[in-house]
N, C-alpha and C. Protein backbone atom coordinates (compact mmCIF):
# COMPACT_ATOMS: atom_id res chain seq x y z
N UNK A 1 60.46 105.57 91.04
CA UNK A 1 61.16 105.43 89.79
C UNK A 1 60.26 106.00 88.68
N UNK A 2 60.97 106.70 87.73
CA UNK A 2 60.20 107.58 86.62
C UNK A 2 59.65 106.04 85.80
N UNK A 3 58.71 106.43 85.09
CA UNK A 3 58.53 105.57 83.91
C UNK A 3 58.02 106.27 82.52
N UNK A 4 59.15 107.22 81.63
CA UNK A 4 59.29 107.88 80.40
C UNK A 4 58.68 107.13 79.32
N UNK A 5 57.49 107.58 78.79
CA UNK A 5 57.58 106.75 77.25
C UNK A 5 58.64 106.38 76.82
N UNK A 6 58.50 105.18 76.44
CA UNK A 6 59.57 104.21 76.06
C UNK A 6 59.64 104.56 74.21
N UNK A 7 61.07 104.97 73.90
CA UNK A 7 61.60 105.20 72.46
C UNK A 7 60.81 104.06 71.66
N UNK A 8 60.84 102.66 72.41
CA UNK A 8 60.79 101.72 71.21
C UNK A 8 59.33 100.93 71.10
N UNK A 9 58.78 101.99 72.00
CA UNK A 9 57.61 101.65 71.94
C UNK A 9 56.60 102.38 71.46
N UNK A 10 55.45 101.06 70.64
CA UNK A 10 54.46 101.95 69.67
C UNK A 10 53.00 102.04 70.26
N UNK A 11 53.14 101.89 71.78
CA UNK A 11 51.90 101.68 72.63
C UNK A 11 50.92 103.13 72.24
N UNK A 12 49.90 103.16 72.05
CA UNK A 12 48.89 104.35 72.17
C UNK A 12 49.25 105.37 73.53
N UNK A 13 49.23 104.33 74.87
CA UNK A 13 49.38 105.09 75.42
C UNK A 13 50.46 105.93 76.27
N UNK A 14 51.16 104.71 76.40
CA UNK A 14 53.35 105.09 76.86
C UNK A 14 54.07 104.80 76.44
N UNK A 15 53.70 104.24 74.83
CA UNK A 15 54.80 104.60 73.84
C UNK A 15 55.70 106.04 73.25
N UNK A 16 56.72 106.11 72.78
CA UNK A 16 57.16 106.88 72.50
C UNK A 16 57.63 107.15 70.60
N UNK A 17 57.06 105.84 70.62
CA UNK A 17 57.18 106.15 68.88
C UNK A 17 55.76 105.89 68.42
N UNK A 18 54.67 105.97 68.32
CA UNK A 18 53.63 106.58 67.96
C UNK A 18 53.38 107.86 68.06
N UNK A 19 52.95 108.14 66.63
CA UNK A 19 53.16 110.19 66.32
C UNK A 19 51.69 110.28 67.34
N UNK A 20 50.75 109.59 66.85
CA UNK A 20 49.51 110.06 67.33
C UNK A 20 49.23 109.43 68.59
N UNK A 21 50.19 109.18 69.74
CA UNK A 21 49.69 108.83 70.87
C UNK A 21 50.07 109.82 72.32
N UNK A 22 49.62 109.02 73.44
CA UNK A 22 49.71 110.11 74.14
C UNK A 22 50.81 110.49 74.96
N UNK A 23 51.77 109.53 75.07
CA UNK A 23 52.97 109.48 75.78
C UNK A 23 52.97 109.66 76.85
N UNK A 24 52.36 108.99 77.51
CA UNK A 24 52.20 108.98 79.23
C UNK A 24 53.27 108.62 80.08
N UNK A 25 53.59 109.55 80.76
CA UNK A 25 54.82 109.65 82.02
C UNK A 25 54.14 108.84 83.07
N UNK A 26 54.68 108.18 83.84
CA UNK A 26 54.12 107.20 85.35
C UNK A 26 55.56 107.05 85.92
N UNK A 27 54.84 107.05 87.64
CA UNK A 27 56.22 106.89 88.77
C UNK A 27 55.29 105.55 89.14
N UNK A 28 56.48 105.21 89.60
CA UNK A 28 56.61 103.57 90.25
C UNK A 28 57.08 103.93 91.86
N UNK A 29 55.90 103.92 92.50
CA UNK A 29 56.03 104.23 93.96
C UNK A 29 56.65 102.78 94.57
N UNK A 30 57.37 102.27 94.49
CA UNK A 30 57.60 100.73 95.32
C UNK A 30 57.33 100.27 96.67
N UNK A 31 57.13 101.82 97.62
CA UNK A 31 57.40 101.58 99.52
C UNK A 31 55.43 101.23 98.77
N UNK A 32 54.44 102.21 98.24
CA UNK A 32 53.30 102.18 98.41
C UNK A 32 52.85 101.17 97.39
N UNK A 33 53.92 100.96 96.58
CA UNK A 33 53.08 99.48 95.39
C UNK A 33 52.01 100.34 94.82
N UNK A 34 52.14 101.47 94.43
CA UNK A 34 51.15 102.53 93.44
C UNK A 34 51.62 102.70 92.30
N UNK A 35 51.17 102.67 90.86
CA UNK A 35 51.96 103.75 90.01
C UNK A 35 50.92 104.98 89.85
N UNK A 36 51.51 106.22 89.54
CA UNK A 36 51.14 107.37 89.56
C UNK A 36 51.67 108.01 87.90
N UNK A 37 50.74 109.05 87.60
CA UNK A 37 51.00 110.11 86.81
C UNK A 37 49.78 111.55 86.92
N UNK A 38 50.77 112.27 86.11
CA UNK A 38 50.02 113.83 86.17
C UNK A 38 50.11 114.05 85.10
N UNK A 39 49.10 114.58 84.32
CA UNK A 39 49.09 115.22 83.14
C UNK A 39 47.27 115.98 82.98
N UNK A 40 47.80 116.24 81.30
CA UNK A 40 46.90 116.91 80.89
C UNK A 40 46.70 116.64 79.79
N UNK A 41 45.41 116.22 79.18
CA UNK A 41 44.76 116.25 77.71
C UNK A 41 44.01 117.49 77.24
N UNK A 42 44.28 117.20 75.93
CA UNK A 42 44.22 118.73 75.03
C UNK A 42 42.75 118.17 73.88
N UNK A 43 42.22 119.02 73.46
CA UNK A 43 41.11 118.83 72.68
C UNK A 43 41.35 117.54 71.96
N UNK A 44 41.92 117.32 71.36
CA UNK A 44 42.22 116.21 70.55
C UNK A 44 41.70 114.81 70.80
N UNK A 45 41.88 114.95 72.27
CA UNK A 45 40.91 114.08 73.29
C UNK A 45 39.70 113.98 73.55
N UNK A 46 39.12 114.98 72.73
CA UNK A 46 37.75 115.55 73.72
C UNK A 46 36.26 114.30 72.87
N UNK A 47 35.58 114.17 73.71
CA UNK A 47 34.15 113.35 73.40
C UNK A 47 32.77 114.72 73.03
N UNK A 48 32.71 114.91 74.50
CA UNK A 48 31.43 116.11 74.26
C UNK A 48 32.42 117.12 74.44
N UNK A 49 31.84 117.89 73.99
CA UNK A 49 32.62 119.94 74.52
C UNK A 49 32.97 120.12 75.89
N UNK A 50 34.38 120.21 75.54
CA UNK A 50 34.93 120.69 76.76
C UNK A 50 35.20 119.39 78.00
N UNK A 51 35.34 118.00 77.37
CA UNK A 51 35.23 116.30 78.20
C UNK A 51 36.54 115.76 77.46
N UNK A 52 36.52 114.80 78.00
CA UNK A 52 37.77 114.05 77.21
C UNK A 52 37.08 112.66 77.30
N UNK A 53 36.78 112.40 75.96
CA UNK A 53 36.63 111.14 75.56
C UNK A 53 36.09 109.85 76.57
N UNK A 54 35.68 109.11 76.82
CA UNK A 54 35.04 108.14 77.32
C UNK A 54 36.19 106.52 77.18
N UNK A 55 36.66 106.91 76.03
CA UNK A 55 37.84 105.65 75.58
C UNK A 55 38.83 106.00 75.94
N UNK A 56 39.27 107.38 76.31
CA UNK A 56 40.49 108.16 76.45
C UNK A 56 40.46 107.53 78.10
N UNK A 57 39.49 108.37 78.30
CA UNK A 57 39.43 107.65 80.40
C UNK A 57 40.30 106.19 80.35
N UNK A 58 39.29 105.59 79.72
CA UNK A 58 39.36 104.22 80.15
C UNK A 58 40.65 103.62 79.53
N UNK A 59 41.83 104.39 78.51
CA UNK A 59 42.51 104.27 78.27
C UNK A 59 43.90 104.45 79.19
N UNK A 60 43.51 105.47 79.36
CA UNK A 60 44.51 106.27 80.90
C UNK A 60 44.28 104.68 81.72
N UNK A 61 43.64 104.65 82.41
CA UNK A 61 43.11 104.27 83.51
C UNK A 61 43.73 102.44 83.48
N UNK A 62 43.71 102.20 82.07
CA UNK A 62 44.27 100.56 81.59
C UNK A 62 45.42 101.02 81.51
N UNK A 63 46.25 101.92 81.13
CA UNK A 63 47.34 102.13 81.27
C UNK A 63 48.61 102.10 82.53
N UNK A 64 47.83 102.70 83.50
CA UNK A 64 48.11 103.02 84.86
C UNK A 64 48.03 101.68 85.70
N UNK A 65 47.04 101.23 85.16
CA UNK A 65 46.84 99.82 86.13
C UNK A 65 47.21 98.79 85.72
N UNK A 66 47.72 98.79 83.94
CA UNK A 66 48.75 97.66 83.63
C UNK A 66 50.34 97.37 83.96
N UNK A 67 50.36 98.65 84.63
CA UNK A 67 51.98 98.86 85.19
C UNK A 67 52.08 98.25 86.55
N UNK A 68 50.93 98.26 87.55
CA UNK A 68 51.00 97.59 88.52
C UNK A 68 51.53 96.34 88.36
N UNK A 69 51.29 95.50 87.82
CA UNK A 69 51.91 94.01 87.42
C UNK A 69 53.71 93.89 87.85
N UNK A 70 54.34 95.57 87.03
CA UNK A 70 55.54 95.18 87.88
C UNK A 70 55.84 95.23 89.17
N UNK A 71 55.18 95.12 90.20
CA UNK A 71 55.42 95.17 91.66
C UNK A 71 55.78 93.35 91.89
N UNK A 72 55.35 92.66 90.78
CA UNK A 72 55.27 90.88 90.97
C UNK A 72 56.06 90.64 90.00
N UNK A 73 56.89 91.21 89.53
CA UNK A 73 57.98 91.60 88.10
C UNK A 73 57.38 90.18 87.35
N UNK A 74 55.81 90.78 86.54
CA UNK A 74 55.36 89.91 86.12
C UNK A 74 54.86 90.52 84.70
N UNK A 75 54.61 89.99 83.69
CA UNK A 75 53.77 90.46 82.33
C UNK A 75 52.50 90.26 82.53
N UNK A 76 51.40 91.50 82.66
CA UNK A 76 50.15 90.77 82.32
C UNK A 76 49.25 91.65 81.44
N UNK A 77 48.42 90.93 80.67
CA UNK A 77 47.28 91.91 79.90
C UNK A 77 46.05 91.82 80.38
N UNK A 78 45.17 92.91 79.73
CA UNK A 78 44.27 93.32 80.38
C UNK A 78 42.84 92.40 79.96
N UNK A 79 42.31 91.35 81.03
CA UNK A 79 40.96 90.62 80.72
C UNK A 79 39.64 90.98 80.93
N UNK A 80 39.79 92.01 81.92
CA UNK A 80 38.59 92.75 82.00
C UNK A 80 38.97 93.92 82.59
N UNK A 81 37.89 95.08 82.01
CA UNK A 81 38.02 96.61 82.86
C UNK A 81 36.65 96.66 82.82
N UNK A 82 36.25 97.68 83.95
CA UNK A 82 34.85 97.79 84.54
C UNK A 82 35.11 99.74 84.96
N UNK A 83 34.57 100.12 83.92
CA UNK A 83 34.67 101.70 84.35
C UNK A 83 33.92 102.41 85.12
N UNK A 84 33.78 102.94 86.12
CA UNK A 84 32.72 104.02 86.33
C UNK A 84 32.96 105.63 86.33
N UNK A 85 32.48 106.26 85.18
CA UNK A 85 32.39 107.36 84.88
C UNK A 85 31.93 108.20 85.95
N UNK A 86 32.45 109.07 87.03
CA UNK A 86 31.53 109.66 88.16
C UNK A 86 31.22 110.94 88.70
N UNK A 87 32.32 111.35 87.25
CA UNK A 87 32.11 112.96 86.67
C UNK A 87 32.64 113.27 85.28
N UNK A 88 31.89 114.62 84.79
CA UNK A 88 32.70 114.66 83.70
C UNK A 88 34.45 114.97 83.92
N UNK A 89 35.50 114.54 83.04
CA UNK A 89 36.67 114.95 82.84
C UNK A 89 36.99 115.92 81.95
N UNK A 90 37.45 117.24 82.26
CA UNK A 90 37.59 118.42 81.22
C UNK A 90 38.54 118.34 80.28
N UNK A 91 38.96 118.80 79.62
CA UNK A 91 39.94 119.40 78.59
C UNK A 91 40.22 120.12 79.19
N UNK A 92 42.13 120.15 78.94
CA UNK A 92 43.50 120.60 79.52
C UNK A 92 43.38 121.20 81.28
N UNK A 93 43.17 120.02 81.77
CA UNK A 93 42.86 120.61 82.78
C UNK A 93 44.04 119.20 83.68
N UNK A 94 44.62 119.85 84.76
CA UNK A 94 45.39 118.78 85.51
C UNK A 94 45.08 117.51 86.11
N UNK A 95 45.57 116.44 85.72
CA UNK A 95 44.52 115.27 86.27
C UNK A 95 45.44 114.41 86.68
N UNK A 96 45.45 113.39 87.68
CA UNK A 96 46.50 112.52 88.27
C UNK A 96 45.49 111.02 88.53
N UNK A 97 46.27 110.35 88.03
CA UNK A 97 45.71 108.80 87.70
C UNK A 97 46.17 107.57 88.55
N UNK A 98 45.57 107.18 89.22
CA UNK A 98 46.81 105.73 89.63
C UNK A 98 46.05 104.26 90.11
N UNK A 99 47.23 103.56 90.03
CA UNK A 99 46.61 102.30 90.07
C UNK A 99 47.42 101.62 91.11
N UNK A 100 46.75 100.11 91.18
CA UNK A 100 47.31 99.49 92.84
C UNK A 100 46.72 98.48 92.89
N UNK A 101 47.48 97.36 93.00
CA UNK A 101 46.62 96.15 93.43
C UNK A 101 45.97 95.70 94.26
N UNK A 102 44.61 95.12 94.24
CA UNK A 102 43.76 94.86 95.05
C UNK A 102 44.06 93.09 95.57
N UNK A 103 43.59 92.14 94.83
CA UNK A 103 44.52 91.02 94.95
C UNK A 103 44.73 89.94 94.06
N UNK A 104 45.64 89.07 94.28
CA UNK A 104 45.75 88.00 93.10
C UNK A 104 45.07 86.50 93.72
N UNK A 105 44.59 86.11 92.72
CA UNK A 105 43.78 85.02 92.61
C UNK A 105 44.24 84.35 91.21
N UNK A 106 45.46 83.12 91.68
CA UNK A 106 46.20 82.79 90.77
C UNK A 106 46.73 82.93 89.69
N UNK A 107 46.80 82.90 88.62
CA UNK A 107 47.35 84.50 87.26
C UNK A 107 46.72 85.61 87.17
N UNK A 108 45.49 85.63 88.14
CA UNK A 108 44.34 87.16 87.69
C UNK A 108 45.09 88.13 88.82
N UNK A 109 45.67 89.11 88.60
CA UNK A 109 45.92 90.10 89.00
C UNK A 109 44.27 91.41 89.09
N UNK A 110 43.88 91.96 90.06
CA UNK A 110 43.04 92.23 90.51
C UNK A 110 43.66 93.98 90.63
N UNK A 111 42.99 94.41 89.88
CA UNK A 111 43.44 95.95 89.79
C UNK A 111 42.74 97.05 89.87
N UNK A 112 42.86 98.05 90.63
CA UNK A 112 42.34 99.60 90.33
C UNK A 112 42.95 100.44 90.58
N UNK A 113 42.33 101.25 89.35
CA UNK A 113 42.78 102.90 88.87
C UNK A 113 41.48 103.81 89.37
N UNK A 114 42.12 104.81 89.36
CA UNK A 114 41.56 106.17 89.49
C UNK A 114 42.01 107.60 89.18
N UNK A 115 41.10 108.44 88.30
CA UNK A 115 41.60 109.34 87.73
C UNK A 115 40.86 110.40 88.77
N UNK A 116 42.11 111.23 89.09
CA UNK A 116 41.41 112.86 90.37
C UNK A 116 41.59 114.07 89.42
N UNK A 117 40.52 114.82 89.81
CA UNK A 117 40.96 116.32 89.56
C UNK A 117 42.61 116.74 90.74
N UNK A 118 43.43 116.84 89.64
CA UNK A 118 44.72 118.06 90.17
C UNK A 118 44.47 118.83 91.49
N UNK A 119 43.46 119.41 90.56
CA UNK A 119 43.17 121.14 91.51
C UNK A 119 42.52 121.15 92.55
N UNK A 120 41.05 120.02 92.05
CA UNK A 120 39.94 119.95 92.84
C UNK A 120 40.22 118.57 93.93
N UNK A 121 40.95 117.71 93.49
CA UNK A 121 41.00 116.72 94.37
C UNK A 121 39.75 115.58 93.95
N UNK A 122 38.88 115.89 93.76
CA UNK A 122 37.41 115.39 92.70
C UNK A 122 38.07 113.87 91.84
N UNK A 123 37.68 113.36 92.99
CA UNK A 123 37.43 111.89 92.22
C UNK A 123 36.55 111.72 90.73
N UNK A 124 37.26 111.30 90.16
CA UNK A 124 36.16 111.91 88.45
C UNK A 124 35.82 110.22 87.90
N UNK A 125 37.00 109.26 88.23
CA UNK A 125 36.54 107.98 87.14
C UNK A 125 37.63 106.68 88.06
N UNK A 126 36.83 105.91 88.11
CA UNK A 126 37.26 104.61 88.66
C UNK A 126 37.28 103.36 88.24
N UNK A 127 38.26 102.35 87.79
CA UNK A 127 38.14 101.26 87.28
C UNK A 127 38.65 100.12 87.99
N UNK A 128 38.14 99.08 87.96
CA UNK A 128 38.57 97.65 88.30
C UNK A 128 38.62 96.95 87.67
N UNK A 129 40.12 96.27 87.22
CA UNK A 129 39.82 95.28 86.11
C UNK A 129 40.80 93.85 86.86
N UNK A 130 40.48 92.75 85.47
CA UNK A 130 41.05 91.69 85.69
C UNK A 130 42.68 91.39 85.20
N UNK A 131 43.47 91.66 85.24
CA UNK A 131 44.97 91.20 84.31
C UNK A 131 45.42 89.79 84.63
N UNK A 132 45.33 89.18 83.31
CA UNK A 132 46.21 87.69 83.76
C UNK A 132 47.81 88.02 83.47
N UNK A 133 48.27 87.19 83.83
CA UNK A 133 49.94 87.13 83.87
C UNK A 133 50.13 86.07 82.88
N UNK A 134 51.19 86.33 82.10
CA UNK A 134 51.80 85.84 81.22
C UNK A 134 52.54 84.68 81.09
N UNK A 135 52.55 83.69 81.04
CA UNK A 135 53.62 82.61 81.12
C UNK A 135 55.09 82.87 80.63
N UNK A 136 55.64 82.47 81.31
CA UNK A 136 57.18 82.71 80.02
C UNK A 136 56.95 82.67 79.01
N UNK A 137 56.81 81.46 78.59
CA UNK A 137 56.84 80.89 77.12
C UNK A 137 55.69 81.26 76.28
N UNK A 138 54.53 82.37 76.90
CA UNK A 138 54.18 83.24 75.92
C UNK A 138 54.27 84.36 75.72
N UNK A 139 55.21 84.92 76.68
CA UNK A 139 55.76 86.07 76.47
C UNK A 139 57.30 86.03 75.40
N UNK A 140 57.95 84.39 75.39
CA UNK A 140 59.06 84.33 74.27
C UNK A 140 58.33 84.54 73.06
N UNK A 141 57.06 83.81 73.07
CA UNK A 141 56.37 83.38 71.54
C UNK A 141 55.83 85.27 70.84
N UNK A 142 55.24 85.75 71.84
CA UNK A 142 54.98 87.04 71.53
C UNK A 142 56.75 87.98 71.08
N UNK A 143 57.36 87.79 71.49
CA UNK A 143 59.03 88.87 71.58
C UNK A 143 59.21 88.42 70.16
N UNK A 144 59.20 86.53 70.09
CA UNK A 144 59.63 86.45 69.05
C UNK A 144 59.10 86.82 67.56
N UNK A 145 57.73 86.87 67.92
CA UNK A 145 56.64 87.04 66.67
C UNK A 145 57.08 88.32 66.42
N UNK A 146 56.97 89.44 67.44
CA UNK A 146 57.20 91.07 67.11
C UNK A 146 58.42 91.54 66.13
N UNK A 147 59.63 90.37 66.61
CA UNK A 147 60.72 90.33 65.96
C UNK A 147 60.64 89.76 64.32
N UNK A 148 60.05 88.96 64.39
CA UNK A 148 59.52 88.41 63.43
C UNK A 148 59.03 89.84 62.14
N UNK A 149 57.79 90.09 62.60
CA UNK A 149 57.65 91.32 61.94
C UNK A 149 57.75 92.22 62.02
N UNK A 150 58.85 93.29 62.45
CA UNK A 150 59.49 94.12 62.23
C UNK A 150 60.44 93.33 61.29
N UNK A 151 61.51 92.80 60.95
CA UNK A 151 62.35 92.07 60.17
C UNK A 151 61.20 92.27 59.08
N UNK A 152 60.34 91.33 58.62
CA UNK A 152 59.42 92.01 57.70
C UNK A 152 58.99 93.21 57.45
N UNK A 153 58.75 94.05 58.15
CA UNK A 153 58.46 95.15 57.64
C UNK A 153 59.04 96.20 56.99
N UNK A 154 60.76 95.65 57.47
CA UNK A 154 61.88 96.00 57.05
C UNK A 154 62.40 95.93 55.97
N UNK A 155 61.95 94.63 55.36
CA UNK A 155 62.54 94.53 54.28
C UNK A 155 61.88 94.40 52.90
N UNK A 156 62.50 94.89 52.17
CA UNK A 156 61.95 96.42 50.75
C UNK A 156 61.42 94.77 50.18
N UNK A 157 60.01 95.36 49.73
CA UNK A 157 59.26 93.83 48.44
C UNK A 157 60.07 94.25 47.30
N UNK A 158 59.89 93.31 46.73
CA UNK A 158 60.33 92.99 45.12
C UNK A 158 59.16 93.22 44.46
């Protein structure tokens, strides 16, 4: 299943209404419980000459592996990431990212990503992090707060 930046979302990284983000495409493999994407970053990204960013990685990489959560059609955020940098990552160059659960240990969802070279196949950056899962009732309190302010933000001060 595709997973399109979302219109109504202002996420940095698979939102679709942030001007300045990156709009990350991901498939939802379900037989392999993977999510996947392919893309490419453009200077805009870049850390040293000719690299992409160090926050950018580790951004991808929380991105990819916060989607795993829906395989347990569960909400969770991210409590810990643990990066290892294990090559440089270029500018505009093809790169494919994915993540997969390792295991759960009661709300901690147990996760890793990995970003490959396209072309080269070159394992470049690896992360393991912690995601807890969400309770209902703080995922209502969060929907409702968001709702909350947007309605505010909406409406013109005096």
């Amino acid at each position: 299943m595709l997973l399109p930046p979302n219109p109504k979302n202002n996420c940095f990284g698979c939102g679709d209404r942030n001007a300045r983000g990156m709009k990350l495409t991901f498939e939802q493999d379900d037989v392999a419980r993977h999510i996947r994407g392919v893309f490419s970053l453009g200077a805009e990204y870049e850390g040293g000459p000719g690299f992409i960013h160090g926050g950018i990685i580790a951004t991808v990489l929380d991105e990819a592996m916060g989607k795993v959560s829906r395989f347990r059609n569960v909400r969770a955020v991210t409590a810990e990431l643990n990066v290892e940098y294990l090559r440089p990552v270029p500018v505009d160059r093809m790169l494919r990212v994915e993540g997969f659960e390792l295991e759960m240990k009661g709300r901690s969802l147990l996760i890793q990503g990995e970003i490959w070279d396209a072309e080269t196949s070159h394992l470049l950056a690896r992360a393991k992090g912690r995601f807890v899962t969400l309770l209902e009732s703080d995922v209502r309190n969060l929907e409702a707060k968001a709702r909350r302010e947007k309605v505010a933000s909406e409406t013109p001060q005096s």
